[in-house]
N, C-alpha and C. Protein backbone atom coordinates (compact mmCIF):
# COMPACT_ATOMS: atom_id res chain seq x y z
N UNK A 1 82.98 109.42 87.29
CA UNK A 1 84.04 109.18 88.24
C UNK A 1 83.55 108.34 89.41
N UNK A 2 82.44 108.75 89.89
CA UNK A 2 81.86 107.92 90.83
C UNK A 2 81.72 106.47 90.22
N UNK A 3 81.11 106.26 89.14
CA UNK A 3 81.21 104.50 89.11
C UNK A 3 82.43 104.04 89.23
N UNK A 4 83.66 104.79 88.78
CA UNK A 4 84.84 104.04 88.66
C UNK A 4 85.22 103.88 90.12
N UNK A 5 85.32 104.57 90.52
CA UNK A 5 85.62 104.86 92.22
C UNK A 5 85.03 103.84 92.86
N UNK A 6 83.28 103.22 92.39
CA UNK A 6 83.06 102.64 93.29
C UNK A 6 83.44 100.97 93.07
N UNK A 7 84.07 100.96 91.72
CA UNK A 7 84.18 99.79 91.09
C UNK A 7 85.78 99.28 92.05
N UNK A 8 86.67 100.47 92.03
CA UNK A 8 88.07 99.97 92.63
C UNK A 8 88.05 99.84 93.90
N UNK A 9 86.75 100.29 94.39
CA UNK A 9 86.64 100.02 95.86
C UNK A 9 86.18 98.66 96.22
N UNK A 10 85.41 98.26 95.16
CA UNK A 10 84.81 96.89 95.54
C UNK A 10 85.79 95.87 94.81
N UNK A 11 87.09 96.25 94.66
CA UNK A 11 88.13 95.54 94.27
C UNK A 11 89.15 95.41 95.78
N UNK A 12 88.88 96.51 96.49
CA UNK A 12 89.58 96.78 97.67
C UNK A 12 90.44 97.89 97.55
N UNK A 13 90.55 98.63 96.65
CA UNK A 13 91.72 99.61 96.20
C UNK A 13 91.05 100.61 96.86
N UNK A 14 92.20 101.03 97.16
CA UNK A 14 92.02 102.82 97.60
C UNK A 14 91.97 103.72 96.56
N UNK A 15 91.12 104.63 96.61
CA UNK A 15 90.78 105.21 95.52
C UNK A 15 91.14 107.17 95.73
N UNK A 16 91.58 107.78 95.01
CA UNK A 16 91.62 109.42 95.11
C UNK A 16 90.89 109.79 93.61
N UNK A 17 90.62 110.93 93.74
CA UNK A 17 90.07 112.02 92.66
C UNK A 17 89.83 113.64 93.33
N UNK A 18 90.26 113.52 91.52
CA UNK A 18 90.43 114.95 92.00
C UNK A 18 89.57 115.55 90.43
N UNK A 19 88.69 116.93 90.52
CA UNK A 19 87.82 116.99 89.58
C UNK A 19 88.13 118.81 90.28
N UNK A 20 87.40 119.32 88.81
CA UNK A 20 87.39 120.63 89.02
C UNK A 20 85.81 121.17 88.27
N UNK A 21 85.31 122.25 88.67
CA UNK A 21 85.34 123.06 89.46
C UNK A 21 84.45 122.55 90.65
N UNK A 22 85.05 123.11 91.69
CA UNK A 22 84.14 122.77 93.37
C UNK A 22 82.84 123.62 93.17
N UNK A 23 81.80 123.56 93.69
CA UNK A 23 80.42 123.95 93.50
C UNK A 23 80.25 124.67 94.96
N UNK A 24 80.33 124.55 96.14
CA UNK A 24 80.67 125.00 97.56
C UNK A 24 81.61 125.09 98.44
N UNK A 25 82.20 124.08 98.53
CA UNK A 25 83.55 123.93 98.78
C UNK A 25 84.63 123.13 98.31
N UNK A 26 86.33 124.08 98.16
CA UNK A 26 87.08 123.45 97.76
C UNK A 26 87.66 122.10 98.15
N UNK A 27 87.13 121.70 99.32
CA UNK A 27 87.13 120.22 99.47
C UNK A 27 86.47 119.35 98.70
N UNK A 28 85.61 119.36 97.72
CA UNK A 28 84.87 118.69 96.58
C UNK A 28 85.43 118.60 95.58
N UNK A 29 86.46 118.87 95.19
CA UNK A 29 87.48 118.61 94.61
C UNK A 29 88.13 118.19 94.85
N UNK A 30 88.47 117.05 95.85
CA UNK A 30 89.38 116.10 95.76
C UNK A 30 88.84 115.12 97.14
N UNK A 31 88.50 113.94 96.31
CA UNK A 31 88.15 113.16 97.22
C UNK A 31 88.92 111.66 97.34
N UNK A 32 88.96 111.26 98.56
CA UNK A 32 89.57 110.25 99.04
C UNK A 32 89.22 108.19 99.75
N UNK A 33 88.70 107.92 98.36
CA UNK A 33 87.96 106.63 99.59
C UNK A 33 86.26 106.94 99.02
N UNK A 34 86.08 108.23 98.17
CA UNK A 34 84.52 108.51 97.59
C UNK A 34 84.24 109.56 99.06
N UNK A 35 85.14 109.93 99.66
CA UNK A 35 85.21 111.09 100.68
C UNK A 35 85.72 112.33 100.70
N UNK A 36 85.41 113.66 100.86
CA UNK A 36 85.68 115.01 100.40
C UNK A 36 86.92 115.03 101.20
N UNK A 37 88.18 115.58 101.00
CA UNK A 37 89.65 115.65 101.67
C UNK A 37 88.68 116.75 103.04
N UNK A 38 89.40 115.91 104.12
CA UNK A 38 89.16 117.04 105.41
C UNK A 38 90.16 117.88 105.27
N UNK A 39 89.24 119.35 106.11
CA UNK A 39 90.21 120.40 105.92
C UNK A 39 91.57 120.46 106.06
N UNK A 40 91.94 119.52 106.99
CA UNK A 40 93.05 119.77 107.94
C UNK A 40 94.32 118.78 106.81
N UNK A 41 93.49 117.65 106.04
CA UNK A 41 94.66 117.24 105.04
C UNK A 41 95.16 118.35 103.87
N UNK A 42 93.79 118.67 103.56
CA UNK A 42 94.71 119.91 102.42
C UNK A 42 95.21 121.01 102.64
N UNK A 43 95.36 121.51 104.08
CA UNK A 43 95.93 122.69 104.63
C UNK A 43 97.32 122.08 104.95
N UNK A 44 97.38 121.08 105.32
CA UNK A 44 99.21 120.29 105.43
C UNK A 44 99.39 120.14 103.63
N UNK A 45 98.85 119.62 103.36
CA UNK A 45 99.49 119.28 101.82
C UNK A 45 99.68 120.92 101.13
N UNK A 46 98.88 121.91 101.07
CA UNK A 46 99.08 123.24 100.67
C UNK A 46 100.63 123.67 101.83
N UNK A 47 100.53 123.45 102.91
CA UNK A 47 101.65 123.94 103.32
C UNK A 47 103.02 123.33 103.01
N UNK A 48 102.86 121.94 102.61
CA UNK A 48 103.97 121.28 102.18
C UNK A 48 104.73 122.03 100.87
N UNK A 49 103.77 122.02 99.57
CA UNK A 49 103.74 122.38 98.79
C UNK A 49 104.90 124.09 98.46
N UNK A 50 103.72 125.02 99.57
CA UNK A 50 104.51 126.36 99.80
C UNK A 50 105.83 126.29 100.32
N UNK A 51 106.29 125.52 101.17
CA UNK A 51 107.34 125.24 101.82
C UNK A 51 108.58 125.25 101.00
N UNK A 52 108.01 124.31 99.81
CA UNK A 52 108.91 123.70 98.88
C UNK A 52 109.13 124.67 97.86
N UNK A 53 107.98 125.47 97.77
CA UNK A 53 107.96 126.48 96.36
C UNK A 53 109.24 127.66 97.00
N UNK A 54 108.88 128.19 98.11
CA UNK A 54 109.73 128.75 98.84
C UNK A 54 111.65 128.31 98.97
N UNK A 55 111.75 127.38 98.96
CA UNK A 55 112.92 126.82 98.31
C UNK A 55 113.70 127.36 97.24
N UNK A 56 112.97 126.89 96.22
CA UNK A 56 112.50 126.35 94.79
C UNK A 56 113.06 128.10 94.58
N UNK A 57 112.38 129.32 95.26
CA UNK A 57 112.45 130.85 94.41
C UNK A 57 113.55 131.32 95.27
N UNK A 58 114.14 130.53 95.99
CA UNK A 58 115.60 131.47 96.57
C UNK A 58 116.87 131.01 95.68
């Protein structure tokens, strides 16, 4: 994943991945740019998510 990542970067593309299982933290699983998601993006995107699921079961 890393070569590909670094290949679309040196194309100029923005790049995401996402891989499983995290080894320390669940931020290593999903990276952005060949960068681990900061906490604070996947705690909005998890809350988005719940928001919607919450919807979704009424």
């Amino acid at each position: 994943m890393a070569l590909l990542e670094r290949l679309a970067a040196s194309h100029g593309l923005t790049t995401a991945c996402y891989t499983s299982p995290h080894l320390l933290r669940y931020n290593e699983r999903l990276r952005l740019d060949g960068e681990p998601a900061e906490d604070t993006l996947l705690v909005e995107g998890f809350e988005r998510v719940e928001g919607r699921a919450w919807r979704v079961r009424r």
